[in-house]
C-alpha atoms as a PDB file:
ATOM      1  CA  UNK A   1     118.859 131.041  98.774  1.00  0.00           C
ATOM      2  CA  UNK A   2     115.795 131.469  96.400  1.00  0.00           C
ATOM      3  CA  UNK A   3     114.593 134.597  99.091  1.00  0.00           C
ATOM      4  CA  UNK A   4     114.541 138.059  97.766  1.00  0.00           C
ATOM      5  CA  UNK A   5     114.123 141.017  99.943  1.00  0.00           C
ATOM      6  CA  UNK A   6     111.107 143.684  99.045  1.00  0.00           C
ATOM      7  CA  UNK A   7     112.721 147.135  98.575  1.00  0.00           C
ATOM      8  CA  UNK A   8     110.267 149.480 101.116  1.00  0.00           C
ATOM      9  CA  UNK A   9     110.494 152.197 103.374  1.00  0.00           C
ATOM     10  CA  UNK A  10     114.508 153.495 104.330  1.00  0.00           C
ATOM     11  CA  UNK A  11     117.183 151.350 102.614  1.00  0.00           C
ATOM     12  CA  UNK A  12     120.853 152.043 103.346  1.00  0.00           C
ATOM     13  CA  UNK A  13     121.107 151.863 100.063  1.00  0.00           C
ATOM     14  CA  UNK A  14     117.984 153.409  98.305  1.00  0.00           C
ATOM     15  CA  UNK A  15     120.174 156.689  97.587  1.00  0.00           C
ATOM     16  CA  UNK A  16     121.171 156.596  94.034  1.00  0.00           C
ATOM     17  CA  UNK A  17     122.829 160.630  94.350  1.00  0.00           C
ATOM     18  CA  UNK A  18     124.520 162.588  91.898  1.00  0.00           C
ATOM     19  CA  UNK A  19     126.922 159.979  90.318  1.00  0.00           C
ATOM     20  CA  UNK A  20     123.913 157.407  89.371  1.00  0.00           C
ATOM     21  CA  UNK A  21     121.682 159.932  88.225  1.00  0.00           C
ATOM     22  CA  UNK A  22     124.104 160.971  85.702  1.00  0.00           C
ATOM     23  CA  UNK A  23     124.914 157.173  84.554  1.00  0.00           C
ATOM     24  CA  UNK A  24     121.310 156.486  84.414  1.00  0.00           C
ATOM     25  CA  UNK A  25     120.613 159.496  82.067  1.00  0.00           C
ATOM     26  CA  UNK A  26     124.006 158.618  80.311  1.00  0.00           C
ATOM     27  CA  UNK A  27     124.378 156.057  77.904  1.00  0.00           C
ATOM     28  CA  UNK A  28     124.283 152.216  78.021  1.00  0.00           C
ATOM     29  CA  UNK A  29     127.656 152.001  78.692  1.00  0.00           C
ATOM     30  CA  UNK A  30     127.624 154.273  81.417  1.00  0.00           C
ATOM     31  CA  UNK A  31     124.337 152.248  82.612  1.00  0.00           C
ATOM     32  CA  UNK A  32     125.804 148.443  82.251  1.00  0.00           C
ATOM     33  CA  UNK A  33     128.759 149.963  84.883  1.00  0.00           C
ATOM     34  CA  UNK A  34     126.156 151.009  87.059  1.00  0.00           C
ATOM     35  CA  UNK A  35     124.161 147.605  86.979  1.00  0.00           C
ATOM     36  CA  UNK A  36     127.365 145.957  87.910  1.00  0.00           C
ATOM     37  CA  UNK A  37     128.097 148.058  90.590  1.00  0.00           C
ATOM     38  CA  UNK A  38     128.223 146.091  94.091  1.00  0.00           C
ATOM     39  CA  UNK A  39     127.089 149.439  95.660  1.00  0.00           C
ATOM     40  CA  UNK A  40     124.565 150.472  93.466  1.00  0.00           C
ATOM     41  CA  UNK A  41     121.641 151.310  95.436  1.00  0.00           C
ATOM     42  CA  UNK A  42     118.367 148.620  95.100  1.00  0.00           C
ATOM     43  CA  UNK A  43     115.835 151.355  94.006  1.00  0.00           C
ATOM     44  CA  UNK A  44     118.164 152.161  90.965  1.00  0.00           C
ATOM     45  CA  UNK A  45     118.536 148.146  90.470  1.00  0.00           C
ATOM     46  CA  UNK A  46     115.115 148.281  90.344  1.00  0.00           C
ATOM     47  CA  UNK A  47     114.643 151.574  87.335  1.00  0.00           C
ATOM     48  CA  UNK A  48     117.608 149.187  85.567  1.00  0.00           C
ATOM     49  CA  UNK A  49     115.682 146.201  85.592  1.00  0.00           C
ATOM     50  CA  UNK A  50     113.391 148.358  82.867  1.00  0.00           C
ATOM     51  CA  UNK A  51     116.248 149.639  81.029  1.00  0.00           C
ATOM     52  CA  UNK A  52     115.930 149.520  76.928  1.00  0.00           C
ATOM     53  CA  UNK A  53     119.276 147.868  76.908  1.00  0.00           C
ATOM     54  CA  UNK A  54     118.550 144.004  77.279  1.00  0.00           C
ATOM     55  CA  UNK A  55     122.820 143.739  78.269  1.00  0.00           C
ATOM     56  CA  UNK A  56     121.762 146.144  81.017  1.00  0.00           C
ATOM     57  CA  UNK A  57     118.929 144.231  81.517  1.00  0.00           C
ATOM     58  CA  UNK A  58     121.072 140.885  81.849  1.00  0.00           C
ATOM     59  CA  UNK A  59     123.651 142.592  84.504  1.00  0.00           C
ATOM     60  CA  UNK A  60     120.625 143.320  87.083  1.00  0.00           C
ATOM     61  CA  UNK A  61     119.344 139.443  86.281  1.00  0.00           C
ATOM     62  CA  UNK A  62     122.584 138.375  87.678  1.00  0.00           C
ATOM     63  CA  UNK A  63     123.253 139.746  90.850  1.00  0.00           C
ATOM     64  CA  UNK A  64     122.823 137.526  93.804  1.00  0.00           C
ATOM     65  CA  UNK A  65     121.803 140.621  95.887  1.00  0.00           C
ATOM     66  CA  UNK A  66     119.383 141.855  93.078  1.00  0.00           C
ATOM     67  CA  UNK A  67     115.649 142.618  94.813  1.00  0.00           C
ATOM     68  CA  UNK A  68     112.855 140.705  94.722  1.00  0.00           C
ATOM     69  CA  UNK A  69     111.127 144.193  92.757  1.00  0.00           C
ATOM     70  CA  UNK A  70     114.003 143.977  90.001  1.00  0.00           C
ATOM     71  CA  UNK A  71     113.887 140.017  89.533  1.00  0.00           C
ATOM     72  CA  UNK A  72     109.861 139.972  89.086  1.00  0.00           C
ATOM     73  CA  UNK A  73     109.501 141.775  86.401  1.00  0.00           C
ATOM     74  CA  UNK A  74     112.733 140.157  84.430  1.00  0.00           C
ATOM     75  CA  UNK A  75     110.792 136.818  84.452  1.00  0.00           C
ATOM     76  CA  UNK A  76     108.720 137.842  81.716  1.00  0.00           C
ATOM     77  CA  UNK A  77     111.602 139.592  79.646  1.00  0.00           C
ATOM     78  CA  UNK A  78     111.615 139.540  75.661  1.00  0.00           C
ATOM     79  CA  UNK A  79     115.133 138.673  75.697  1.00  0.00           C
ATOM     80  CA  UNK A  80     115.636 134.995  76.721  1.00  0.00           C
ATOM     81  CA  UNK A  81     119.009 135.825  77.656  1.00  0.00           C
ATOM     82  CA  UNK A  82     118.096 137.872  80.771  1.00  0.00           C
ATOM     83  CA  UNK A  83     115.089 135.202  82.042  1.00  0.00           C
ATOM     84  CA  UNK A  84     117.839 133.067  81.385  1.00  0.00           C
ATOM     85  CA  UNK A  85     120.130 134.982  83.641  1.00  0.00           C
ATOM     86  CA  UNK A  86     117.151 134.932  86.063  1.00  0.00           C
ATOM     87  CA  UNK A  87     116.564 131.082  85.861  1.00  0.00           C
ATOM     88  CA  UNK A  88     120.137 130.874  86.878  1.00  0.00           C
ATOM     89  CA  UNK A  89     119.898 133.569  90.329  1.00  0.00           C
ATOM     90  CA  UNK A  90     120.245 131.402  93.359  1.00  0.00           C
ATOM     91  CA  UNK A  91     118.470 134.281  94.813  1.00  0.00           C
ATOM     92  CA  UNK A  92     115.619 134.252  92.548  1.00  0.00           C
ATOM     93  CA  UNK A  93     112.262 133.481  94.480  1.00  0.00           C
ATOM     94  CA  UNK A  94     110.356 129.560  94.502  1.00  0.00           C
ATOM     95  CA  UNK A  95     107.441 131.493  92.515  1.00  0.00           C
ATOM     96  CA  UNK A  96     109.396 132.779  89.657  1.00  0.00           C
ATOM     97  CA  UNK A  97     111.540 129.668  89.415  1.00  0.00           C
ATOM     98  CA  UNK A  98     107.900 127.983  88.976  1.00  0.00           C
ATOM     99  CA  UNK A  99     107.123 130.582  86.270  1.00  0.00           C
ATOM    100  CA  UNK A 100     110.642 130.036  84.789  1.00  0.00           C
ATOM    101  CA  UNK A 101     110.623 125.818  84.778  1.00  0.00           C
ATOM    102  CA  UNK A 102     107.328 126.400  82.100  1.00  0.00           C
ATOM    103  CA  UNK A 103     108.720 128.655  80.253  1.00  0.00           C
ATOM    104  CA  UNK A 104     108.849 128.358  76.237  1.00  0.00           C
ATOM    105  CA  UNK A 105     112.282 128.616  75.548  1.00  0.00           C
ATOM    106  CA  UNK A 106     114.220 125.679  76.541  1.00  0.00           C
ATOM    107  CA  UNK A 107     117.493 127.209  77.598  1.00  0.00           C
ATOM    108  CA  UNK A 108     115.411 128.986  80.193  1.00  0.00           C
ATOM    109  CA  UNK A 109     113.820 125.999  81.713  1.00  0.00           C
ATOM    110  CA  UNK A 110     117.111 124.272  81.373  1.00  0.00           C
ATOM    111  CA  UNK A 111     118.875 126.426  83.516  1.00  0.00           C
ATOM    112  CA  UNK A 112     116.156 126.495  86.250  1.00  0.00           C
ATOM    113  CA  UNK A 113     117.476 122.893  86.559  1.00  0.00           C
ATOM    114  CA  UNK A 114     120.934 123.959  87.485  1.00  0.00           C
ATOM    115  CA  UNK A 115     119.810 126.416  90.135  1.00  0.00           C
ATOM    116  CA  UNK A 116     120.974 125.848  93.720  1.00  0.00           C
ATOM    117  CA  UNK A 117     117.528 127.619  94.951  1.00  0.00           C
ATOM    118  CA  UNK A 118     114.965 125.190  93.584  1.00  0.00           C
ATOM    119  CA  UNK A 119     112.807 122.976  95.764  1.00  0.00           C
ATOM    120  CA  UNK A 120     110.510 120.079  95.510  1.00  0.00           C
ATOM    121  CA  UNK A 121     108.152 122.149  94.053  1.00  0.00           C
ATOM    122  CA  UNK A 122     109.630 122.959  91.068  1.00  0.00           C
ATOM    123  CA  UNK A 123     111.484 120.014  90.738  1.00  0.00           C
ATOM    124  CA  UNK A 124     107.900 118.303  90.578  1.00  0.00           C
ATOM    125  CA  UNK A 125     107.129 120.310  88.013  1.00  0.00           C
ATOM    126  CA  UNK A 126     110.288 119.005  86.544  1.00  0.00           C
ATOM    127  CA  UNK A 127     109.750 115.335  86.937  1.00  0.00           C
ATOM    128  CA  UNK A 128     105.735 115.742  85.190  1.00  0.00           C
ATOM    129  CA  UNK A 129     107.034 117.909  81.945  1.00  0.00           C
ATOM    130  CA  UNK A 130     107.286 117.297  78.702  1.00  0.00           C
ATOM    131  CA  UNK A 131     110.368 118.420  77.838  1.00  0.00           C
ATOM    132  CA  UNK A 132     112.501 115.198  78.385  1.00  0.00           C
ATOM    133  CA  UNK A 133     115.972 116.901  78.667  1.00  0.00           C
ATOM    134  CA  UNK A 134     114.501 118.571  81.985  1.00  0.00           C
ATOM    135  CA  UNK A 135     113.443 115.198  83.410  1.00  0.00           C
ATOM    136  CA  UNK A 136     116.694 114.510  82.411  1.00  0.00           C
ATOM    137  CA  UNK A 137     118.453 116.872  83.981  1.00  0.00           C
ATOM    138  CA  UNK A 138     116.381 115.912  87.184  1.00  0.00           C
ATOM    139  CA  UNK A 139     117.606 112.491  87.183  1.00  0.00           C
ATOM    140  CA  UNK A 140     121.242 112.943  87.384  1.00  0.00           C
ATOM    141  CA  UNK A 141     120.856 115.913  90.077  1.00  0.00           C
ATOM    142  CA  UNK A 142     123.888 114.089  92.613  1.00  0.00           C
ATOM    143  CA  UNK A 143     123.775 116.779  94.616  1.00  0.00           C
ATOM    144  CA  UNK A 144     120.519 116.202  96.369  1.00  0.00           C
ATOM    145  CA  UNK A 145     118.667 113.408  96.921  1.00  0.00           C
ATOM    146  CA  UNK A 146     115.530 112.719  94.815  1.00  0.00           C
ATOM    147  CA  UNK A 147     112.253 112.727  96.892  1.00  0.00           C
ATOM    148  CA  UNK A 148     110.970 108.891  96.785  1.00  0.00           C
ATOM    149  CA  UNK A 149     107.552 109.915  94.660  1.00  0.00           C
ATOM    150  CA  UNK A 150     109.843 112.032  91.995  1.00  0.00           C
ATOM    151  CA  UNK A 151     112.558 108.676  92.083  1.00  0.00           C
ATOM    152  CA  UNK A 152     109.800 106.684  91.472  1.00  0.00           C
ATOM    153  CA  UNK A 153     108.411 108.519  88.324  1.00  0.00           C
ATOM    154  CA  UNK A 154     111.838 108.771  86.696  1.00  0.00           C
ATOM    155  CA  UNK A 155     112.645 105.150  87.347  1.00  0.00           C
ATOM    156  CA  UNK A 156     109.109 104.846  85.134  1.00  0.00           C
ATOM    157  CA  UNK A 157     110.222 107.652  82.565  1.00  0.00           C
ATOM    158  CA  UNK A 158     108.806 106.902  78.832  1.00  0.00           C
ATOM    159  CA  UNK A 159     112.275 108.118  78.068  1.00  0.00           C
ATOM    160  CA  UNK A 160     115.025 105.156  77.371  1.00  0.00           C
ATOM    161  CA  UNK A 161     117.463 108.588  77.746  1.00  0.00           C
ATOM    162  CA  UNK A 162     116.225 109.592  80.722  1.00  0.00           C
ATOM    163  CA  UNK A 163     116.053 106.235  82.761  1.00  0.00           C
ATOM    164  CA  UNK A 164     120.108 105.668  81.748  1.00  0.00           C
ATOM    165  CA  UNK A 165     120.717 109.000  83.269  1.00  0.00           C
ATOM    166  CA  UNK A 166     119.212 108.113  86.393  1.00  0.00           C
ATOM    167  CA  UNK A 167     121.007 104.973  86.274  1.00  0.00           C
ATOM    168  CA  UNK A 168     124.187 106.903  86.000  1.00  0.00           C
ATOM    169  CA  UNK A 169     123.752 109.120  88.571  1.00  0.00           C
ATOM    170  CA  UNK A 170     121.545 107.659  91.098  1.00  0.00           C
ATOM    171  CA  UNK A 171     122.677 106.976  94.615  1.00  0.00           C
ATOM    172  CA  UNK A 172     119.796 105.641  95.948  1.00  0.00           C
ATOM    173  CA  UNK A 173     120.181 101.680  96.410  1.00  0.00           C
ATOM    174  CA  UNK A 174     116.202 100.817  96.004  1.00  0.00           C
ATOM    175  CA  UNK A 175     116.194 102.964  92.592  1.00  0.00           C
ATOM    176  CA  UNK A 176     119.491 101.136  91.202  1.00  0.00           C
ATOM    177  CA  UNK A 177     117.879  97.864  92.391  1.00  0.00           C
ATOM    178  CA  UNK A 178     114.581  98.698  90.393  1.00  0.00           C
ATOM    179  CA  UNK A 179     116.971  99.776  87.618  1.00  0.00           C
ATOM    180  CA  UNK A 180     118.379  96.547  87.077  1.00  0.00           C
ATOM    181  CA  UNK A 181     115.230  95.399  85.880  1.00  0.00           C
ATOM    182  CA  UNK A 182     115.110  97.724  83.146  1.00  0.00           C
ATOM    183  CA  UNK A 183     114.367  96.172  79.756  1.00  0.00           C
ATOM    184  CA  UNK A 184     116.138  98.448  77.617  1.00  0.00           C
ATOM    185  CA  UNK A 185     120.077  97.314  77.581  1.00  0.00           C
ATOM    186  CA  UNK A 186     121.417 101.283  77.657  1.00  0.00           C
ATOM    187  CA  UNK A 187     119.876 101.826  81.433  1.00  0.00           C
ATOM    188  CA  UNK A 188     121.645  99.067  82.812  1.00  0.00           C
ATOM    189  CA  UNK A 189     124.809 100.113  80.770  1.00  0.00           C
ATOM    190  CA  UNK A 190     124.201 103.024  82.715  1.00  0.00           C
ATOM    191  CA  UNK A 191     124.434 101.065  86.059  1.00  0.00           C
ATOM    192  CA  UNK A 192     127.235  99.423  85.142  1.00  0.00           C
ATOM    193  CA  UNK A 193     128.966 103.126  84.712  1.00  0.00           C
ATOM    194  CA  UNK A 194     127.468 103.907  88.182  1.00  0.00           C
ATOM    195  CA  UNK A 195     130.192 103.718  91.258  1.00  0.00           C
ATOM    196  CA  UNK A 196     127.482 103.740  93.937  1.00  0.00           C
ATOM    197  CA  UNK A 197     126.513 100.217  93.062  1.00  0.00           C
ATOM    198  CA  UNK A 198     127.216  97.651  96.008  1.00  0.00           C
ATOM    199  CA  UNK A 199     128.621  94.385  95.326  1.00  0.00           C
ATOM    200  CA  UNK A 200     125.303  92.517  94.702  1.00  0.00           C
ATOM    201  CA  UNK A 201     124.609  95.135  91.989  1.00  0.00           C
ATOM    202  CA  UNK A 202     128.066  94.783  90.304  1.00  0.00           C
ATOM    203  CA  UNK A 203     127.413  90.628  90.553  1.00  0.00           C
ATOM    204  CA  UNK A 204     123.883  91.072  89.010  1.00  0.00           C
ATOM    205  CA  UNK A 205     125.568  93.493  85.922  1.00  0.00           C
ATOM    206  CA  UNK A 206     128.525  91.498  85.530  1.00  0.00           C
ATOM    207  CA  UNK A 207     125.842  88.661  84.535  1.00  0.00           C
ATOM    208  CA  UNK A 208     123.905  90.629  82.057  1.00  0.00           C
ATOM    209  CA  UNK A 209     123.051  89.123  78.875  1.00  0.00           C
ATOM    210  CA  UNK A 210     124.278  92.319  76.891  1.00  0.00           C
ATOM    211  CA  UNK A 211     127.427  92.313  76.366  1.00  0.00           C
ATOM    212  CA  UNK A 212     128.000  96.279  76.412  1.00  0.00           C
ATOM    213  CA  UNK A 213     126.672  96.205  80.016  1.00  0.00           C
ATOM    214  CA  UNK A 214     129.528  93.754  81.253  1.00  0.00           C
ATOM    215  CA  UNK A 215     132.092  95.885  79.184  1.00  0.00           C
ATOM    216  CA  UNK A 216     130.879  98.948  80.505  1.00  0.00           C
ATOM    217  CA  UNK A 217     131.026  97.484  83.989  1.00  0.00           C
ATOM    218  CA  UNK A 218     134.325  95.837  83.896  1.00  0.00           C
ATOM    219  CA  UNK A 219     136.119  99.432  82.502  1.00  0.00           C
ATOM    220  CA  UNK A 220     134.794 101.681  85.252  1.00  0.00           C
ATOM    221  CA  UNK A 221     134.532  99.989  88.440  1.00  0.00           C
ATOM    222  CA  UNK A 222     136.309  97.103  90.713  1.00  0.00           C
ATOM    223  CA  UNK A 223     134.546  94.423  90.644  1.00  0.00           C
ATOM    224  CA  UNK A 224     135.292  91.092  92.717  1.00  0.00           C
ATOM    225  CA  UNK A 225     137.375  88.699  91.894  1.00  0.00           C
ATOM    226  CA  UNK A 226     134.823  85.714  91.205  1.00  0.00           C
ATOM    227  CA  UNK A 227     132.460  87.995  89.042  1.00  0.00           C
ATOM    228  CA  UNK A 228     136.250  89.281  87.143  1.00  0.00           C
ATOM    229  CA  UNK A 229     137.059  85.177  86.712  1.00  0.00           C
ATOM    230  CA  UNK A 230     133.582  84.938  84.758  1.00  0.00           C
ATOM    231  CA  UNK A 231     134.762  87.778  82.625  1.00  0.00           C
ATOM    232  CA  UNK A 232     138.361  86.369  81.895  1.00  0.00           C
ATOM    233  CA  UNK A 233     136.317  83.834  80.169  1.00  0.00           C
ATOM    234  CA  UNK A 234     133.796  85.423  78.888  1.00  0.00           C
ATOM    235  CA  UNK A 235     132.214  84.355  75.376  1.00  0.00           C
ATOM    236  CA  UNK A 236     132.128  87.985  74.196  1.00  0.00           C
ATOM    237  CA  UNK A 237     135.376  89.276  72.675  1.00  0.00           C
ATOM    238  CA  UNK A 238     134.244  92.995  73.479  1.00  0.00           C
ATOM    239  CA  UNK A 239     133.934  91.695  76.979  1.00  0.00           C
ATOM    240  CA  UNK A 240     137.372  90.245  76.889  1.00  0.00           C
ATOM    241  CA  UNK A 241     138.684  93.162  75.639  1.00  0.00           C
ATOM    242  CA  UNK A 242     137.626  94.883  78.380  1.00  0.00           C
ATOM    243  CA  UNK A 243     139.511  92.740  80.912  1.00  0.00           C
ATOM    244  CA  UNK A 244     142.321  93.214  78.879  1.00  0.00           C
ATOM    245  CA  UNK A 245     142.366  96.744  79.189  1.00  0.00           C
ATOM    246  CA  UNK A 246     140.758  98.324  82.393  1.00  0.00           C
ATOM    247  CA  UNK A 247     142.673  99.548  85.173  1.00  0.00           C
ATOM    248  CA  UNK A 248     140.220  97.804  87.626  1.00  0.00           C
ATOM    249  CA  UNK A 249     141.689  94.228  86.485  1.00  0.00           C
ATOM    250  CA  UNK A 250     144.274  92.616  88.487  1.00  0.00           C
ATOM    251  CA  UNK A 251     147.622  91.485  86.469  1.00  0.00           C
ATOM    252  CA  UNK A 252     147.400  88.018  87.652  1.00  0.00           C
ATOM    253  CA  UNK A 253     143.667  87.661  86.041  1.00  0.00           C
ATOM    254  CA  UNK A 254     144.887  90.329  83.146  1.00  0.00           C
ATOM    255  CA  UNK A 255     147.607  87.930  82.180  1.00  0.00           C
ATOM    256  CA  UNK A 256     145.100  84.687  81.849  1.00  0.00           C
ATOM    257  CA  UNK A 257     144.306  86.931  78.569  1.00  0.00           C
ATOM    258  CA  UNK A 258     147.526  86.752  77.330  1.00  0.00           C
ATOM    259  CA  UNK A 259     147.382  83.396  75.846  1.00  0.00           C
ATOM    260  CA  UNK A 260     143.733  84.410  74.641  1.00  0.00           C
ATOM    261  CA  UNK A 261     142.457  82.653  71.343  1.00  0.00           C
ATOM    262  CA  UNK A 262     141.550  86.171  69.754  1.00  0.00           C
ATOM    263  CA  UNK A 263     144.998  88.083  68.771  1.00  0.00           C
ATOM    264  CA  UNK A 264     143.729  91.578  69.144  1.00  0.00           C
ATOM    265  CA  UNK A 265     142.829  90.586  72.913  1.00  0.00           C
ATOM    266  CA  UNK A 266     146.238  88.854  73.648  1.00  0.00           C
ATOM    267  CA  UNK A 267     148.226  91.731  73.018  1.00  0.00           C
ATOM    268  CA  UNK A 268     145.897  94.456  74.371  1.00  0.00           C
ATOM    269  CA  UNK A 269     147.139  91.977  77.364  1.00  0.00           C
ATOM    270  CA  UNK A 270     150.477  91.500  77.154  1.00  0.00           C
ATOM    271  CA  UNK A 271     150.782  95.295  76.177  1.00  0.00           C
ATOM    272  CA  UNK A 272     148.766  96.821  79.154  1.00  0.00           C
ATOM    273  CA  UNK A 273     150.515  99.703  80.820  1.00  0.00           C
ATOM    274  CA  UNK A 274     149.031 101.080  83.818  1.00  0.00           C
ATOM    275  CA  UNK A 275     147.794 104.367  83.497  1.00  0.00           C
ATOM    276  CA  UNK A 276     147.604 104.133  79.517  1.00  0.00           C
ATOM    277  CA  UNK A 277     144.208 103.241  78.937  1.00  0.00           C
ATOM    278  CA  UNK A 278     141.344 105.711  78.636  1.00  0.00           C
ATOM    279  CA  UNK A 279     138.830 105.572  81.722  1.00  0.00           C
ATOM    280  CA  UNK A 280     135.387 106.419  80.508  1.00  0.00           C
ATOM    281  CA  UNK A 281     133.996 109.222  82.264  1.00  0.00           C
ATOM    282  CA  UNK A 282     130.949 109.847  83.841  1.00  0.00           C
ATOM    283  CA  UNK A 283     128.923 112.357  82.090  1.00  0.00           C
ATOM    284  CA  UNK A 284     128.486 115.917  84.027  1.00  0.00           C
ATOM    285  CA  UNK A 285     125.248 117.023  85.009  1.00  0.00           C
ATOM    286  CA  UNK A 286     124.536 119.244  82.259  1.00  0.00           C
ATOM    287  CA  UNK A 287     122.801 121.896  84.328  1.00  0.00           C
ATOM    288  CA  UNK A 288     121.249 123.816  81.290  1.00  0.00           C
ATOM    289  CA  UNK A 289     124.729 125.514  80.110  1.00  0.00           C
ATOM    290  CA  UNK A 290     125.536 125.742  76.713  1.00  0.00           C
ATOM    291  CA  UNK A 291     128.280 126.878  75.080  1.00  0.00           C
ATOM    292  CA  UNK A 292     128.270 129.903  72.243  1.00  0.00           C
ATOM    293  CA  UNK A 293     128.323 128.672  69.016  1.00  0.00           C
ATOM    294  CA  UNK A 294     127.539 130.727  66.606  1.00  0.00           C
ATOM    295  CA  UNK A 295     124.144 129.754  64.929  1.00  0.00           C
ATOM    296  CA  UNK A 296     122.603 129.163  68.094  1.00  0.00           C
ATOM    297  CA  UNK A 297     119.937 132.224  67.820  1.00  0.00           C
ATOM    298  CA  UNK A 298     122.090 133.959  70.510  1.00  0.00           C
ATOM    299  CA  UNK A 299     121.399 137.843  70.274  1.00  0.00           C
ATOM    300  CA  UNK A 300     123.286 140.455  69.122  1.00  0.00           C
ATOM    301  CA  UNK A 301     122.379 142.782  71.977  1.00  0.00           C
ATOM    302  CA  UNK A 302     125.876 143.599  72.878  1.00  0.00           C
ATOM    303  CA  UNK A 303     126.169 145.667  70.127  1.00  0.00           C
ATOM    304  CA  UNK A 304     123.228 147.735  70.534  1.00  0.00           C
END
């Protein structure tokens, strides 16, 4: 991934013939069906990536198997839609994903995040910007682990936001243990949503002085039974209330809450029903993708 192949001297596929002449000269329909193509030879990928049509445009940024001569170029498109397309190309090159990361529109640096091809290059480049939703998008990346320099700069982030996101993704024990000194209540809530965490970590949470970090613990992971004990008689009714109701509670300690001095507790515990509650969930990496609302500046180059 990230490798594109130069187009030079005899390519099995360099032929464009009779039919792609014709589409080429044709109109845009004609010219979006030949873009899309599997077959289409590379050199006429290549006259396509210069097309007037930016939806013809957008169907050469998206090939995987699009050359490195028709990619280049599409980098520094008008339409933000097509670098877009490009930020996304698992076989765009490491250069151009550098050029992409910095570039002005955020949807396009966004979605440089989400590609499979990017390196610890770029995702330096990631970790130093500006633009905190990046660095946010860096630090819940769970498919790869974070390079120890880049950890430690997130774990640092100015960013409140970005910090809990780490927290909530991270599976590296020495950042979570670093986490759990953060100041700011809403990273170690985001810990306490974390299922790497060991025991030790869960302990440590389950003895936080916020109450929305033991709540947020108790509802998403198992905890053990000494740290749950504390929580049956905890001074915190939210906290209480989250015994009450999480699927991670034993009955025998759920039913301690039963007889609890605060009604609405009580009968969330007498009432529980396996499988009824809500689990939070874990937030997905965002990756960059948004969805179409209308508003959103999106183009109208279909129609053209």
């Amino acid at each position: 991934m990230g490798k594109q192949q130069d187009v030079g001297g005899t390519d099995r596929r360099s032929g464009s013939g009779a039919a792609a002449q014709e589409a080429t000269d044709g109109g845009v329909e004609g010219r979006l069906a030949l873009a899309q193509d599997p077959g289409t030879a590379h050199l006429t990928l290549i006259d396509l990536a210069a097309d007037p049509s930016p939806v013809v445009r957008r169907a050469v940024a998206t090939r995987a198997d699009a050359p490195a001569q028709a990619l280049r170029p599409l980098t520094r498109d008008p339409d933000r839609e097509v670098r877009e397309a490009v930020a996304r190309n698992p076989a765009t090159s490491i250069a151009n994903l550098l050029r992409l990361v910095k570039d002005a529109d955020r949807w396009v640096r966004w979605a440089v995040a989400g590609n499979p091809a990017c390196d610890e290059s770029v995702r330096r480049v990631m970790a130093q910007t500006a633009d905190k939703e990046l660095r946010g998008l860096l630090a819940e990346s769970r498919e790869l682990e974070l390079e120890p320099e880049l950890a430690a700069r997130l774990v640092d982030d100015v960013s409140p936001e970005v910090r809990e996101r780490l927290a909530t993704h991270t599976h590296d024990p020495e950042v979570i243990t670093a986490l759990l000194a953060d100041r700011t209540a809403r990273v170690r809530k985001g810990l306490a949503r974390n299922p790497r965490t060991t025991a030790v970590h869960r302990g440590a949470l389950a003895r936080d002085p916020v109450p929305d970090v033991r709540a947020a613990l108790v509802l998403t992971v198992e905890l053990d039974e000494a740290d749950l004990r504390d929580l049956v008689d905890d001074r915190s009714v939210q906290v209480r209330m989250a015994v009450a109701t999480s699927e991670f509670v034993p009955p025998h300690l759920r039913q301690v809450l039963a007889d609890d001095p605060d009604e609405m507790v009580a009968g969330a515990a007498r009432e529980f029903r396996p499988g009824a509650a809500t689990s939070p969930v874990v937030r997905v990496p965002r990756v960059g993708h948004r969805a179409g609302t209308p508003g959103r500046g999106r183009s109208g180059d279909a129609r053209r």
